[in-house]
N, C-alpha and C. Protein backbone atom coordinates (compact mmCIF):
# COMPACT_ATOMS: atom_id res chain seq x y z
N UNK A 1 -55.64 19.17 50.08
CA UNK A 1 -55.87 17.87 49.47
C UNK A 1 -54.53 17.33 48.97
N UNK A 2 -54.51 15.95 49.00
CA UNK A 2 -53.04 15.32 48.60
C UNK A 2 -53.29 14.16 47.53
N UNK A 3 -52.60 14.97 46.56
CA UNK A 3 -52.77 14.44 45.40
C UNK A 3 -51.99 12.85 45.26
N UNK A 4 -52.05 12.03 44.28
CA UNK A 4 -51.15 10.70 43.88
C UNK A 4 -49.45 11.13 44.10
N UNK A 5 -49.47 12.00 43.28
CA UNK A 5 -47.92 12.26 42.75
C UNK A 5 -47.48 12.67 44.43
N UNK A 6 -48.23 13.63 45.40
CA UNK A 6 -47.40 13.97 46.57
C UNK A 6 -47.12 12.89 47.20
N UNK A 7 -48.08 11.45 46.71
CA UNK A 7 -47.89 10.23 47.83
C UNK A 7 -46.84 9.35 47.40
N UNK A 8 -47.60 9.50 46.23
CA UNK A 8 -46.20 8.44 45.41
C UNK A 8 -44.61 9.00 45.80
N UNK A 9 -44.42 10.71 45.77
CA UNK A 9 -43.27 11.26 46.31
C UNK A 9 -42.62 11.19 47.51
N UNK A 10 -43.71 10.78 48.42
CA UNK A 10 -42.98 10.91 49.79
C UNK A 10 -42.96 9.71 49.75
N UNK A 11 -43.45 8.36 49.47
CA UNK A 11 -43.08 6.79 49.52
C UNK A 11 -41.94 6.78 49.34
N UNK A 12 -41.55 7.13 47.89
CA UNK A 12 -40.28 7.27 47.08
C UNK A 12 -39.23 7.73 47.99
N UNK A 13 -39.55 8.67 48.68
CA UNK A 13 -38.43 9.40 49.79
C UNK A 13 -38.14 8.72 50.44
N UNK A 14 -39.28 8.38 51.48
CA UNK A 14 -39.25 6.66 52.22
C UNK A 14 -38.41 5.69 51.76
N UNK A 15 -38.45 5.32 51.14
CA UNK A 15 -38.15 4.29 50.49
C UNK A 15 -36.30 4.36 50.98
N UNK A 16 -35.89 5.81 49.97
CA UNK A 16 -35.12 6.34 49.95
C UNK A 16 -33.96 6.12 51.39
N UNK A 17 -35.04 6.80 52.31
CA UNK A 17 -33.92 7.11 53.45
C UNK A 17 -34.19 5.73 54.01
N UNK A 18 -35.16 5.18 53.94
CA UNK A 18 -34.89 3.26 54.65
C UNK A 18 -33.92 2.91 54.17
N UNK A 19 -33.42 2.90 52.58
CA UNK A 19 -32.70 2.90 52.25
C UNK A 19 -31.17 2.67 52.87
N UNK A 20 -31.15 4.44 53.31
CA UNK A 20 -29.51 4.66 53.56
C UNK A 20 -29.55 4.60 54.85
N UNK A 21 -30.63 4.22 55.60
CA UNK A 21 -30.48 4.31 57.61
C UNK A 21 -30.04 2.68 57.00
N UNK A 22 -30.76 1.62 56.49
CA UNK A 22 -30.33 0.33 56.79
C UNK A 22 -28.60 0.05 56.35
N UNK A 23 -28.02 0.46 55.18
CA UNK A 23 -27.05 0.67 54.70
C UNK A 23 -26.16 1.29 56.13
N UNK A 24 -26.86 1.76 57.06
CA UNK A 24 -26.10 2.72 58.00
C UNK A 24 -25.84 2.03 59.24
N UNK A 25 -26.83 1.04 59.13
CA UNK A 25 -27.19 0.61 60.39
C UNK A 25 -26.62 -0.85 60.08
N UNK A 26 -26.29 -1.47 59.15
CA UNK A 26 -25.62 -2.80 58.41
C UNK A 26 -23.57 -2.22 58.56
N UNK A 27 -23.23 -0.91 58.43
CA UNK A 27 -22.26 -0.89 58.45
C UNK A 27 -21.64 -0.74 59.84
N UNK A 28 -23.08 -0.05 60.89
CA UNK A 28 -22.35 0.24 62.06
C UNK A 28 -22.17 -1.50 62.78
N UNK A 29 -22.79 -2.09 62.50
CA UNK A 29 -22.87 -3.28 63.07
C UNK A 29 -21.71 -4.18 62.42
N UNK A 30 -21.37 -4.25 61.24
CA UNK A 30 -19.85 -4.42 60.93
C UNK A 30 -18.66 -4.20 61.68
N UNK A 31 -18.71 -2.46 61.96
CA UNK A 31 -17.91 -1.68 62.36
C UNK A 31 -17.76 -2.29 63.84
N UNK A 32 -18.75 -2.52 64.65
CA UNK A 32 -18.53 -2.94 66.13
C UNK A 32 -18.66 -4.51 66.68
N UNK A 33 -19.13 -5.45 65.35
CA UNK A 33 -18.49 -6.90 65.37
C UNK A 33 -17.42 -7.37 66.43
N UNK A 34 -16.06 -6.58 66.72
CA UNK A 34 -15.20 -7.03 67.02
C UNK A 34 -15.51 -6.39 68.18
N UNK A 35 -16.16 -5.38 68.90
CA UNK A 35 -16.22 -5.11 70.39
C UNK A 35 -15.64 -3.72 70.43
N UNK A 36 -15.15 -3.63 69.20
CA UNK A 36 -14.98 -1.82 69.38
C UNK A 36 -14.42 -1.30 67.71
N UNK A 37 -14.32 0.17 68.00
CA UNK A 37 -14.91 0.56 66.55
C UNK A 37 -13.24 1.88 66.17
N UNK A 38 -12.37 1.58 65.44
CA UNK A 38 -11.30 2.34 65.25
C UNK A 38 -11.42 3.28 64.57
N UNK A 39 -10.50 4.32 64.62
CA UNK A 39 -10.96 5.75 64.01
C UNK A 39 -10.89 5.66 62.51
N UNK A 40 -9.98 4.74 62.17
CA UNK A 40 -9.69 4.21 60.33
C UNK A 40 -11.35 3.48 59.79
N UNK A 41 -11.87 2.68 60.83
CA UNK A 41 -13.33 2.79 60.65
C UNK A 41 -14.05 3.36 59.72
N UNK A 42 -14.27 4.54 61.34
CA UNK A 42 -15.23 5.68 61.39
C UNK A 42 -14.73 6.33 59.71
N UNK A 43 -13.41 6.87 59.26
CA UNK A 43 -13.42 7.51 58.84
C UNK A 43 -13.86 6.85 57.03
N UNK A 44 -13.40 5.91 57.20
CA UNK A 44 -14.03 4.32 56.19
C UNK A 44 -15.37 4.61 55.85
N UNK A 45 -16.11 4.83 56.69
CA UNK A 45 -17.76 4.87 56.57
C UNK A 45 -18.23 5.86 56.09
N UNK A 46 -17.66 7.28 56.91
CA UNK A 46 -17.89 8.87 56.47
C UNK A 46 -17.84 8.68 54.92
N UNK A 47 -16.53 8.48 54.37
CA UNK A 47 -15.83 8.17 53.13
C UNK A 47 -16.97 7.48 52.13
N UNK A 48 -17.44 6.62 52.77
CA UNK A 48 -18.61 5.58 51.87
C UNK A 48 -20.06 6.48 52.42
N UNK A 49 -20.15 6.74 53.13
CA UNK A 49 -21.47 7.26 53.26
C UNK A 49 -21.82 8.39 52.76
N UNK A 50 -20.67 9.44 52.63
CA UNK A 50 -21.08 10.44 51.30
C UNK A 50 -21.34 10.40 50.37
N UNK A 51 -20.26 8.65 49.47
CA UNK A 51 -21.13 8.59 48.36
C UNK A 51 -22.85 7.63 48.37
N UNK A 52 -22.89 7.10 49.59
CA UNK A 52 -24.61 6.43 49.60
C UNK A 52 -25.26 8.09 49.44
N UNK A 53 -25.21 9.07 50.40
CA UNK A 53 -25.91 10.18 50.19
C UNK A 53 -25.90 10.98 49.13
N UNK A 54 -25.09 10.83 48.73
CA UNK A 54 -24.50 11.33 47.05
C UNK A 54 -25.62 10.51 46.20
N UNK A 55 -25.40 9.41 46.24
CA UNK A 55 -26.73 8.66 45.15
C UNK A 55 -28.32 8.73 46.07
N UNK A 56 -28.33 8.84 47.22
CA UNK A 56 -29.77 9.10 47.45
C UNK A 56 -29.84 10.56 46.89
N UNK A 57 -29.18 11.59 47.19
CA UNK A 57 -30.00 12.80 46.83
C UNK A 57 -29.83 12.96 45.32
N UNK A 58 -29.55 12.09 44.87
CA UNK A 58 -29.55 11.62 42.90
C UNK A 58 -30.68 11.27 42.19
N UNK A 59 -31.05 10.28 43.37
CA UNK A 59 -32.15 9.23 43.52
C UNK A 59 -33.56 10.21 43.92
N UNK A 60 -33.39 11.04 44.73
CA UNK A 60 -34.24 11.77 45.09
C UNK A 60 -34.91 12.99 43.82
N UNK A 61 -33.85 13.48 43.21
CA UNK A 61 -34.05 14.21 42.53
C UNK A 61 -34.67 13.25 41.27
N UNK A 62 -34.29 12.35 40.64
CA UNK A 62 -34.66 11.80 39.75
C UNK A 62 -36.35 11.37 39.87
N UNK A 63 -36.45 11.33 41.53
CA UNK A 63 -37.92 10.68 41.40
C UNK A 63 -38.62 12.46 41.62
N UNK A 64 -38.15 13.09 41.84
CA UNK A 64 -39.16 14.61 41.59
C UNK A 64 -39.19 14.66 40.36
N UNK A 65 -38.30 14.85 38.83
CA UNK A 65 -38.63 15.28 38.13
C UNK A 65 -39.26 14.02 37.32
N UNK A 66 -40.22 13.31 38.28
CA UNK A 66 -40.76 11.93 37.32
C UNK A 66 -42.62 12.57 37.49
């Protein structure tokens, strides 16, 4: 049986990774605007996208211990 809190938790997760795919998917489309994508880029994004994953799994944890 699946309680409120497991649903409300996995929304929250949801939520979560829609979150950082759109964030992901908004930067790759930045990134290839011009018809191609440079390694100062790529490495631009890595750089920023550790800290988006850095605050989702922040974000994540904060909504478990709710």
């Amino acid at each position: 049986m699946v309680s409120d809190m497991d649903v409300e938790y996995t929304l929250g997760l949801l939520i979560i990774v829609l979150g950082v795919a759109a964030w992901g998917y908004t930067r790759y489309k930045a990134m290839a605007a011009d018809g191609e994508i440079s390694l100062g880029e790529i490495i631009d994004a890595v750089e920023d996208g550790v800290e988006v994953i850095e605050e989702a799994i922040e974000d994540a944890k904060e909504l478990k211990e709710e």
